[in-house]
N, C-alpha and C. Protein backbone atom coordinates (compact mmCIF):
# COMPACT_ATOMS: atom_id res chain seq x y z
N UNK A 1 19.33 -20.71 17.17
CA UNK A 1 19.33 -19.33 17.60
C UNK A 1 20.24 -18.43 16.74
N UNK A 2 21.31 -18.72 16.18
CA UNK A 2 22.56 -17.79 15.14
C UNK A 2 21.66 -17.46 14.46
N UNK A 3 20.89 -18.76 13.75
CA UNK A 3 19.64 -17.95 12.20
C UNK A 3 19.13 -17.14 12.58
N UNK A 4 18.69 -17.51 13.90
CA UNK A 4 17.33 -16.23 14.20
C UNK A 4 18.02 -14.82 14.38
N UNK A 5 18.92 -14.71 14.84
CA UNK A 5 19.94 -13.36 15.13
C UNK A 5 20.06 -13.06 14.20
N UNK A 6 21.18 -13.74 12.98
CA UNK A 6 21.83 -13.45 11.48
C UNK A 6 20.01 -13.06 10.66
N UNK A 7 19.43 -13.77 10.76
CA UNK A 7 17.90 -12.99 9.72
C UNK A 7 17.61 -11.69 10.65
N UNK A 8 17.73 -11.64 11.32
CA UNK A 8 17.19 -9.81 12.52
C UNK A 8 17.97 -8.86 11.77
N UNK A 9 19.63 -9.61 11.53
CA UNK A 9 20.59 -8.29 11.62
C UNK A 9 20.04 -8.29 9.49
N UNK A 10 20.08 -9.32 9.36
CA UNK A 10 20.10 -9.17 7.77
C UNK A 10 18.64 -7.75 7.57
N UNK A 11 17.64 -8.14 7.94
CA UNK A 11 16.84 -7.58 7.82
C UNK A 11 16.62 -5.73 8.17
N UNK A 12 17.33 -5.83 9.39
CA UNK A 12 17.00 -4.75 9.87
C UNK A 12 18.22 -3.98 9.57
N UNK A 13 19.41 -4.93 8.34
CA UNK A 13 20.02 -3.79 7.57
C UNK A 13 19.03 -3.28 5.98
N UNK A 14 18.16 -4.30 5.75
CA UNK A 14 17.62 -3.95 4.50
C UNK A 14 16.51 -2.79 5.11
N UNK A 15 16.02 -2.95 6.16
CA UNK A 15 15.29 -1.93 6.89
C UNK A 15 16.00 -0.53 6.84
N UNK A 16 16.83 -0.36 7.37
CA UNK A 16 17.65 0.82 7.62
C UNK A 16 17.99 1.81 6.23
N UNK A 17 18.73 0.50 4.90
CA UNK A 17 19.04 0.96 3.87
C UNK A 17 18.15 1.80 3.33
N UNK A 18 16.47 1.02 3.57
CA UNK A 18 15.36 2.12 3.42
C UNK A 18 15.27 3.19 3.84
N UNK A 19 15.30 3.54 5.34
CA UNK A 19 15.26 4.40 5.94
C UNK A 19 16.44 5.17 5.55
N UNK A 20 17.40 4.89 5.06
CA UNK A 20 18.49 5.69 4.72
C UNK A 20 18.02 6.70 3.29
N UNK A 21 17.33 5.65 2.48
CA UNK A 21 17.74 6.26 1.05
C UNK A 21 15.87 7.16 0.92
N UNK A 22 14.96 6.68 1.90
CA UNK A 22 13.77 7.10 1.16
C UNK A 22 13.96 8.46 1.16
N UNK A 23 14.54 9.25 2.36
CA UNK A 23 14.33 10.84 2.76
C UNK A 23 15.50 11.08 1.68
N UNK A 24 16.08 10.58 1.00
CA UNK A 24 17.28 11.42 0.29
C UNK A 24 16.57 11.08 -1.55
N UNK A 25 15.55 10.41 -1.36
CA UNK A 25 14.71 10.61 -2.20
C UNK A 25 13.89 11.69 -2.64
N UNK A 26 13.09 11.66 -1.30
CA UNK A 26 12.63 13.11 -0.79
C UNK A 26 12.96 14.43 -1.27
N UNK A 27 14.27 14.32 -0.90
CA UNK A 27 15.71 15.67 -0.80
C UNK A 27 15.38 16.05 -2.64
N UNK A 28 15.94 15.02 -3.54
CA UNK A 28 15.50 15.12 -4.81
C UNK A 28 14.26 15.75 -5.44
N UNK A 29 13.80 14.74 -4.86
CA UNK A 29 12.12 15.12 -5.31
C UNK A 29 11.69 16.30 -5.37
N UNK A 30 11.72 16.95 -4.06
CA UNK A 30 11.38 18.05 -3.87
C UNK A 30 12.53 19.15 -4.67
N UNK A 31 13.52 18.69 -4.98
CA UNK A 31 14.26 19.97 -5.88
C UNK A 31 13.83 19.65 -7.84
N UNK A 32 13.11 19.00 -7.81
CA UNK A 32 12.49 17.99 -9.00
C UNK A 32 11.15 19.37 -9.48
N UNK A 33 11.69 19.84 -10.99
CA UNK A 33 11.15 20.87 -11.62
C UNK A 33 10.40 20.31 -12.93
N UNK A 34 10.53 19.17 -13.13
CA UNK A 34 9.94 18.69 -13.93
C UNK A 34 8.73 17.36 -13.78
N UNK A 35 8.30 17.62 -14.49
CA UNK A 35 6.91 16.57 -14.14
C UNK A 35 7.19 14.79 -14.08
N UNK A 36 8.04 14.57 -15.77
CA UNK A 36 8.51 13.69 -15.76
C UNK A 36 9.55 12.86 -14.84
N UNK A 37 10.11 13.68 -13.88
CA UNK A 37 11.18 13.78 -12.86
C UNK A 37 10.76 13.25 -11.65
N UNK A 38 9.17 14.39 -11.59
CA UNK A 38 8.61 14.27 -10.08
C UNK A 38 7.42 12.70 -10.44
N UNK A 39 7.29 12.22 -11.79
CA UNK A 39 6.63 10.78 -11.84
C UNK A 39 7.70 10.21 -11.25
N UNK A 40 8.64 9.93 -11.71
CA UNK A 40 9.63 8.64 -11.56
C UNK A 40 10.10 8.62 -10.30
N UNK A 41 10.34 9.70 -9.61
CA UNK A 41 10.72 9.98 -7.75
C UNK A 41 9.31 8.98 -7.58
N UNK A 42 8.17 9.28 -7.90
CA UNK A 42 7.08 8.16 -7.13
C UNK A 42 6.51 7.14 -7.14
N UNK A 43 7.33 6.34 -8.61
CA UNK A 43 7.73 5.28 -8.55
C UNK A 43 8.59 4.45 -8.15
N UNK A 44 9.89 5.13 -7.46
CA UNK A 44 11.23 4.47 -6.88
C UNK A 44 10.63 4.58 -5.35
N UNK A 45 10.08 5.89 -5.30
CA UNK A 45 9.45 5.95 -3.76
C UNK A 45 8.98 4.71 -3.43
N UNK A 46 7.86 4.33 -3.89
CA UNK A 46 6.56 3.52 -3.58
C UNK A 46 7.15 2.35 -3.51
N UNK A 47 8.16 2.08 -4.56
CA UNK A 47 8.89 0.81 -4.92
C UNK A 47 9.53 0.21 -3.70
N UNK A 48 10.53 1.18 -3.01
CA UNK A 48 11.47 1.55 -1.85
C UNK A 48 10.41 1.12 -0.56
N UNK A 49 9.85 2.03 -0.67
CA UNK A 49 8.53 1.44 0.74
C UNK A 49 8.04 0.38 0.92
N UNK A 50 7.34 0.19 -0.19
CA UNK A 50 6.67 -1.24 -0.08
C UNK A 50 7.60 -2.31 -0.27
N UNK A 51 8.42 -2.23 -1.41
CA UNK A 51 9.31 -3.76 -1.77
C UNK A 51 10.32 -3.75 -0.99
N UNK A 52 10.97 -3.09 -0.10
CA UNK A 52 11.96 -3.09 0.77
C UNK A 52 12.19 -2.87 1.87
N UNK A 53 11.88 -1.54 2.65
CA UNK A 53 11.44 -1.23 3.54
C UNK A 53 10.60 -1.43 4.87
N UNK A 54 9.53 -1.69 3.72
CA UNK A 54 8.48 -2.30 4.97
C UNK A 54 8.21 -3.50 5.24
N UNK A 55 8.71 -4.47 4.08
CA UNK A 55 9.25 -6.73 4.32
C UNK A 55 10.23 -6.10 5.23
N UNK A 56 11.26 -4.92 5.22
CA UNK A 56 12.94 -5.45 5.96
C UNK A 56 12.06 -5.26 7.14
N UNK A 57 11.23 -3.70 7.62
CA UNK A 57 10.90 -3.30 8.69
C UNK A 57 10.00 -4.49 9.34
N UNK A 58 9.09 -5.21 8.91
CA UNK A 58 8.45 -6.31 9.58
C UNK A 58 9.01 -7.44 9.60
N UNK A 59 10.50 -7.92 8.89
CA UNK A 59 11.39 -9.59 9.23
C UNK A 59 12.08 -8.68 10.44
N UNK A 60 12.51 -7.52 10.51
CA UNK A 60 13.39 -7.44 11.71
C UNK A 60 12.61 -7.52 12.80
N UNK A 61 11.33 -6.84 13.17
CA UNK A 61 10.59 -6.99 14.19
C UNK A 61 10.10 -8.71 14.36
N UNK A 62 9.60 -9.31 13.01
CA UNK A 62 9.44 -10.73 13.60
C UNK A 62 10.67 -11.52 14.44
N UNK A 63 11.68 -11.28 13.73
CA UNK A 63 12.86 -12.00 14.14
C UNK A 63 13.55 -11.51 15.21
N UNK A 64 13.39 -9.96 15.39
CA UNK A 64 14.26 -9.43 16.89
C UNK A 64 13.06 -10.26 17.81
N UNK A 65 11.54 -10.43 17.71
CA UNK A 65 10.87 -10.45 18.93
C UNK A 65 10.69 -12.09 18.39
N UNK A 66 11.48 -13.19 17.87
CA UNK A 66 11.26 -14.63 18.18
C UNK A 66 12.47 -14.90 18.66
N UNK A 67 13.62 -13.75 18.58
CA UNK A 67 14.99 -13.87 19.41
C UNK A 67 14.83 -13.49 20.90
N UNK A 68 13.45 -12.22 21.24
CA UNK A 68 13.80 -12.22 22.13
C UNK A 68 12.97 -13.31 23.48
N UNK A 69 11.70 -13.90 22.78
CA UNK A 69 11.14 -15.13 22.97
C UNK A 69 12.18 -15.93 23.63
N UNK A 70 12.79 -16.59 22.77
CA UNK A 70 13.77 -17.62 22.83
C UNK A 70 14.85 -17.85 23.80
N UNK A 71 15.45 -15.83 23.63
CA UNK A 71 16.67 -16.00 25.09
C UNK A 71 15.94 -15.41 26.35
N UNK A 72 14.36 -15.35 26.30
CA UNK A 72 13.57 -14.99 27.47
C UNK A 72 14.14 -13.87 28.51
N UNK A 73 14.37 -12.88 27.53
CA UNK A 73 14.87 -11.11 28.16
C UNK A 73 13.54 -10.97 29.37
N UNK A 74 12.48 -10.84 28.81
CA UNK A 74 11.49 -10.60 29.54
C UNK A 74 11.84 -9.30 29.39
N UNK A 75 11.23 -8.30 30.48
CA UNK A 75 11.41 -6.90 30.37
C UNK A 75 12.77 -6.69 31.82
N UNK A 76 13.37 -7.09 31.95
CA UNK A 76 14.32 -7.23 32.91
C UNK A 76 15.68 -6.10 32.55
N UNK A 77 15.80 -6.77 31.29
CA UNK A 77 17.30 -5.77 31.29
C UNK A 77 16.54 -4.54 30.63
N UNK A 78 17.83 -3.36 31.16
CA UNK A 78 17.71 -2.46 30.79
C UNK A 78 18.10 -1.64 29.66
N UNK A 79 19.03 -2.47 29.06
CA UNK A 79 19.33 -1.80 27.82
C UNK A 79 18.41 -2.28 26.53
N UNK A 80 17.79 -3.74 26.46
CA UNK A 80 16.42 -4.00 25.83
C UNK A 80 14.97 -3.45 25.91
N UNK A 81 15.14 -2.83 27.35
CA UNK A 81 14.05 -1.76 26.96
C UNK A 81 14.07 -0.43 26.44
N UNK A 82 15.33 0.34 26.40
CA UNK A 82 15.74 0.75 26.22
C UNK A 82 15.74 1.19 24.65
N UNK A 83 16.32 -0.12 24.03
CA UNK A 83 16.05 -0.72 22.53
C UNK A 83 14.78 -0.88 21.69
N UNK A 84 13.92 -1.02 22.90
CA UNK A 84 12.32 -0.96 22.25
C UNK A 84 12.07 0.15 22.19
N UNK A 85 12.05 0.86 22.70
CA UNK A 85 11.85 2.39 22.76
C UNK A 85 12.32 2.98 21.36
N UNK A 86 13.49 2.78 21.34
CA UNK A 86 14.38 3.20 19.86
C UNK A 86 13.61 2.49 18.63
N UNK A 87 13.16 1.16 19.42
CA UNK A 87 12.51 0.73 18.04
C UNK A 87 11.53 1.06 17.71
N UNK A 88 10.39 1.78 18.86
CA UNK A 88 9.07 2.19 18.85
C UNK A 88 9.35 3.58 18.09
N UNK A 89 10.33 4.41 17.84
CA UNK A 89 10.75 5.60 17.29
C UNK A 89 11.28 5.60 15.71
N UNK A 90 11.65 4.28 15.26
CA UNK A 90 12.37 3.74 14.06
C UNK A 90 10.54 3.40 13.54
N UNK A 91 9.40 2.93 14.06
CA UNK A 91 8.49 2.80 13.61
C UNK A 91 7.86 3.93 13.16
N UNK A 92 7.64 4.54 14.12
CA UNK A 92 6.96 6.07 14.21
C UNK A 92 7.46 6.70 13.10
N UNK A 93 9.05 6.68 12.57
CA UNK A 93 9.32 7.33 11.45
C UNK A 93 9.22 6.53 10.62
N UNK A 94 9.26 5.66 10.04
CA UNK A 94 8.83 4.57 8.78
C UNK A 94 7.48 4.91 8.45
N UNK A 95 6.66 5.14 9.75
CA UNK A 95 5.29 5.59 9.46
C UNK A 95 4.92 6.77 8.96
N UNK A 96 5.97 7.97 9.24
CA UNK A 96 6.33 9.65 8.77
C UNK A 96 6.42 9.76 7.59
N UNK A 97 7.46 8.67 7.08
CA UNK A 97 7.98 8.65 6.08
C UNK A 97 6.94 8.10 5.37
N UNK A 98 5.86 7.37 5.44
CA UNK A 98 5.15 7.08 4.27
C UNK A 98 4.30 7.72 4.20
N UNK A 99 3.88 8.54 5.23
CA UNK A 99 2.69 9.44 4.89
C UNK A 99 3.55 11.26 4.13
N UNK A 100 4.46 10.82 4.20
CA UNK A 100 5.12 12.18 3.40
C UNK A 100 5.32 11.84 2.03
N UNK A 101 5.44 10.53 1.83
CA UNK A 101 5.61 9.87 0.52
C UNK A 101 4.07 9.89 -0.01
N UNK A 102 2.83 9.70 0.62
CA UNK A 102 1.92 10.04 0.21
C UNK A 102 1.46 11.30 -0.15
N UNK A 103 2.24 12.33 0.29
CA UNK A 103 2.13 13.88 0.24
C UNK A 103 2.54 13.64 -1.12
N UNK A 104 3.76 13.33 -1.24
CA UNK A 104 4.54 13.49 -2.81
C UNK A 104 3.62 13.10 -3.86
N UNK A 105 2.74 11.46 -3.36
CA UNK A 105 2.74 10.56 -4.54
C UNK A 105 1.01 11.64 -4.98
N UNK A 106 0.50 12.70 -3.90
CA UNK A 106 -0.62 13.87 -4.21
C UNK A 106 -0.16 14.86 -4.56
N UNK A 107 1.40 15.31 -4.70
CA UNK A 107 1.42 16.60 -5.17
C UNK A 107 1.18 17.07 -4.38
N UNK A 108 1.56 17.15 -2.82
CA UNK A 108 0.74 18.15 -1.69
C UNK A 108 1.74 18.06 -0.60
N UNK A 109 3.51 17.85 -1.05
CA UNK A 109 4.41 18.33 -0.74
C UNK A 109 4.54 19.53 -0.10
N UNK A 110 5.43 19.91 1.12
CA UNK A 110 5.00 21.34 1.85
C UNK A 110 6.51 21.37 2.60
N UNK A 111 7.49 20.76 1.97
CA UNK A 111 8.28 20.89 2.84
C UNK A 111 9.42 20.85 1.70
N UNK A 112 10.71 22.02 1.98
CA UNK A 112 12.01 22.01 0.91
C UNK A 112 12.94 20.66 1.14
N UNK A 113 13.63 20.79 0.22
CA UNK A 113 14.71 19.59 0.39
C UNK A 113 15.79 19.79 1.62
N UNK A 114 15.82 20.82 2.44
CA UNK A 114 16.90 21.03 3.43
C UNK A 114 16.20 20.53 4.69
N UNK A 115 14.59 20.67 4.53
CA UNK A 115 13.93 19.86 5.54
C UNK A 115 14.26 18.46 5.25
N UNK A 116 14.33 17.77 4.17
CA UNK A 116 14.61 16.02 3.82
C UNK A 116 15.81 16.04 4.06
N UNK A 117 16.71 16.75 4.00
CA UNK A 117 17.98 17.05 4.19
C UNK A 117 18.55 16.39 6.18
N UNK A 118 17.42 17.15 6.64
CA UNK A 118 17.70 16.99 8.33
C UNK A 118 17.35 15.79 8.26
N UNK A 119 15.96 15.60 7.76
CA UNK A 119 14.96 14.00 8.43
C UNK A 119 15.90 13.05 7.91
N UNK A 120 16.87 13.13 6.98
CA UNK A 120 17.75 11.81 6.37
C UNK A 120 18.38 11.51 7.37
N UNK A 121 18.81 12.27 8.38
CA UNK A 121 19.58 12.17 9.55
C UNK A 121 19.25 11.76 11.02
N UNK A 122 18.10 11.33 11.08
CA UNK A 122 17.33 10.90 12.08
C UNK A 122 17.52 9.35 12.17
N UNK A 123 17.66 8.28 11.40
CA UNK A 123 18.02 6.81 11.62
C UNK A 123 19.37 7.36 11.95
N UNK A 124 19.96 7.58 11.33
CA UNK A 124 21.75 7.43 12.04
C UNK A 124 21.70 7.71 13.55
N UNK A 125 21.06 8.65 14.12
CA UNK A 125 20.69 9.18 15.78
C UNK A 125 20.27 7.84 16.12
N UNK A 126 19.22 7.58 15.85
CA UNK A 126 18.76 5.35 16.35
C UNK A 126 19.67 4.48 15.82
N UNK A 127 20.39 4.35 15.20
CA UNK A 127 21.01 3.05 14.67
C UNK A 127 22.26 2.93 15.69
N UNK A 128 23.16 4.41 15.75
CA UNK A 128 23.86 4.08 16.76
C UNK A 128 23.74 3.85 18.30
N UNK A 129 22.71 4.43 18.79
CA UNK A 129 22.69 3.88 20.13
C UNK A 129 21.74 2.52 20.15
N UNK A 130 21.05 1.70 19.10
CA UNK A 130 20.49 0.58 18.85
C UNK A 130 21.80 -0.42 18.74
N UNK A 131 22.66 0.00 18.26
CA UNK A 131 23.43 -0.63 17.90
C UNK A 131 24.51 -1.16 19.13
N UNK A 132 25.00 0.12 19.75
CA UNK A 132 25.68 0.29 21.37
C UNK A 132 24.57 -0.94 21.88
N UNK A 133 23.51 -0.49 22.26
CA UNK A 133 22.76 -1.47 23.18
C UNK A 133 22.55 -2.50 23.24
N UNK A 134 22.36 -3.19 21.53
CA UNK A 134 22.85 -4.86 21.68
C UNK A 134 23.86 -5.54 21.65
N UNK A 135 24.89 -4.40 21.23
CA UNK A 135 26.03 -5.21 21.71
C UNK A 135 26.95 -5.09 23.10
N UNK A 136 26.92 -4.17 23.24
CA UNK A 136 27.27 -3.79 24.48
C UNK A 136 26.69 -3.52 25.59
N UNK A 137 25.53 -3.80 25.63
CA UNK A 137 24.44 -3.43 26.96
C UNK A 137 24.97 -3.47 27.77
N UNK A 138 24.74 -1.81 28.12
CA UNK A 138 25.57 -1.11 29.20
C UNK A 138 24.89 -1.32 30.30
N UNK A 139 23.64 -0.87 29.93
CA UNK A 139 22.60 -1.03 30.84
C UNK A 139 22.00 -2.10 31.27
C-alpha cells in the first residue's frame, strides 16, 4: 500500500507541474509577436500535454482509485467525496486547457495573456483544499 500512495503523490505532482506551467505558457504565447515564437510555444505546449500532463493526470487517477480500492473508503467519508469533486474539477480543467491549446496550436486564440494570467491560478484554489482533505480529513 506505501507504493500505491508514494506513485499517486509522485504522479499527481507531475500532474499539477503541468497544470502549473501549461497556462503560463499560454500567458507567453499570447504576448508572442512573432511567428517563429508563436511555432515553438506549440511545440512545448503539445509536448507539456501529452508527454507529461496527461501520463501524470491518468497514473494519479489510476493510483488514487487502486488506493482507494484497497483501503475500501467506499463513498462513506466525507472529505473523499469531497476530494472527488475537486478531482472531477482538476479534470474539467486539464480538459480546458487542451482545448485552448488547440485554439493556439489553430491560430484561433481569443483570449489576452491577463486572462492566462487568472486561469494559471485556478490549480493552486484545488491543490490546497485537495491537499487539506487527504491529509487532514476534516470531514
Amino acid at each position: 500500500m506505501p507504493w500505491i500512495k508514494a506513485l499517486h503523490i509522485i504522479f499527481m505532482v507531475t500532474w499539477f507541474a503541468g497544470l502549473f506551467y501549461l497556462p503560463r505558457l499560454f500567458v507567453y504565447h499570447a504576448m508572442s509577436r512573432d511567428r517563429t515564437g508563436r511555432e515553438r510555444f506549440k511545440v512545448m505546449e503539445r509536448k507539456l500535454f501529452y508527454g507529461i500532463m496527461t501520463p501524470g493526470g491518468i497514473l494519479t487517477l489510476v493510483f488514487g482509485t487502486w488506493s482507494w480500492i484497497l483501503r475500501d473508503y467506499g463513498f462513506a467519508a466525507g472529505w473523499l467525496n469531497l476530494k472527488l469533486v475537486l478531482v472531477l474539477v482538476l479534470i474539467a480543467y486539464h480538459i480546458y486547457c487542451g482545448k485552448l491549446m488547440n485554439n493556439f496550436k489553430h491560430d484561433r486564440n481569443r483570449h489576452g495573456h491577463v486572462f492566462y494570467r487568472w486561469l494559471n491560478e485556478v490549480p493552486v484554489l484545488i491543490l490546497i483544499p485537495v491537499v487539506i482533505l487527504a491529509v487532514v480529513k476534516p470531514v
